[in-house]
Protein backbone atom coordinates (compact mmCIF):
# COMPACT_ATOMS: atom_id res chain seq x y z
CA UNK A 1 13.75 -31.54 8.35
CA UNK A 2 12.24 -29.94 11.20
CA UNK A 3 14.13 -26.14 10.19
CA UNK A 4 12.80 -26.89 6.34
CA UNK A 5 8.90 -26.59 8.45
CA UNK A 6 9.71 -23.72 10.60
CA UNK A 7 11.17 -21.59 7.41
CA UNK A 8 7.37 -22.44 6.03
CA UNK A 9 5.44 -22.10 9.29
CA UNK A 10 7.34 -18.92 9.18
CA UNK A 11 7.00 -17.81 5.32
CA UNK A 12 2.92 -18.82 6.14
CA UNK A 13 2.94 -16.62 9.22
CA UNK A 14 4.32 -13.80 6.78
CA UNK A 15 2.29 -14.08 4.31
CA UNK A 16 -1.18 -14.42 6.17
CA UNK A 17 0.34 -11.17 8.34
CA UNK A 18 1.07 -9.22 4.98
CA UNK A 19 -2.63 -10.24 3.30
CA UNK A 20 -4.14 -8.82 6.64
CA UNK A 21 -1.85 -5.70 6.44
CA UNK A 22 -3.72 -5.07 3.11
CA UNK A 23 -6.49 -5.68 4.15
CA UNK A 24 -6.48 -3.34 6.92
CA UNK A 25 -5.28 -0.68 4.37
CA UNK A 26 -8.12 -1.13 2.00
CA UNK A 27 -10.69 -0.84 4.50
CA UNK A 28 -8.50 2.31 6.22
CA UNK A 29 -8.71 3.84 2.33
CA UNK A 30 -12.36 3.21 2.26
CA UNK A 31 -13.30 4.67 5.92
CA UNK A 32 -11.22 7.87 4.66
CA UNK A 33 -12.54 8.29 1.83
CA UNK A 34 -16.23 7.84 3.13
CA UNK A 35 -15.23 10.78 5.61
CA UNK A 36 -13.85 13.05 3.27
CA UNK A 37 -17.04 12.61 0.75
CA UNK A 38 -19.23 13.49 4.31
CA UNK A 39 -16.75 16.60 5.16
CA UNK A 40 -17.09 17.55 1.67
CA UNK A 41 -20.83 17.00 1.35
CA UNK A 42 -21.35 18.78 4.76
CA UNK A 43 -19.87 21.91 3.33
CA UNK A 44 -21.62 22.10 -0.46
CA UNK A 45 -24.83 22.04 2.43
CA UNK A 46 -23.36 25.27 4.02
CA UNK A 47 -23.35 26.87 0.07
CA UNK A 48 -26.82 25.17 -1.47
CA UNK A 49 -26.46 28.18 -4.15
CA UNK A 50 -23.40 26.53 -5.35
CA UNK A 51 -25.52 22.96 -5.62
CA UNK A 52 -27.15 24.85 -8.55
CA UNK A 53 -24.84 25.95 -10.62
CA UNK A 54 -23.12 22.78 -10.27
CA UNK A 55 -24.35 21.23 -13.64
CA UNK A 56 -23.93 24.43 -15.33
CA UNK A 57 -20.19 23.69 -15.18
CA UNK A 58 -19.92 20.55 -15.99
CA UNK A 59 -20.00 21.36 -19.46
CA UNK A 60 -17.25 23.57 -19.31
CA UNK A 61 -13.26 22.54 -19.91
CA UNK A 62 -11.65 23.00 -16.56
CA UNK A 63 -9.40 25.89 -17.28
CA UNK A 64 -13.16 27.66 -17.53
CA UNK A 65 -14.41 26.30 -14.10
CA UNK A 66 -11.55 27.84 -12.05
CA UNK A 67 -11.22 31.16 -14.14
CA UNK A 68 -12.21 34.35 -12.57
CA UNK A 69 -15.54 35.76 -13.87
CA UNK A 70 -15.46 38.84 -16.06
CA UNK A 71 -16.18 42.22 -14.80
């Protein structure tokens, strides 16, 4: 009787381990993303031009927003 509670003591153990594993993941995700949004907002500050024509492109299909302009 006594194994039958330590394979459960031990399948608890694993499971509360593996929730906290996620856990830990999800916030990890979140912290990185957070930082790359700040890197990526720290360098459209460097360009503000670029801030401007910003909405201009969002009406355009994508192949158009990374096409070379015309000469």
């Amino acid at each position: 009787m006594s194994q039958h509670r330590e394979a459960y003591v031990n399948l608890d153990a694993r499971a509360r381990r593996k929730q906290l594993d996620e856990r830990r993941m999800h916030f990890r995700r979140a912290i990185e993303s957070y930082d790359e949004q700040r890197q990526l907002h720290a360098q459209l500050m460097e360009f503000p031009d670029l801030l401007m024509v910003s909405p201009l492109l969002e009406g355009l299909p994508a192949s158009r927003q990374s096409a070379q302009p015309g000469r």
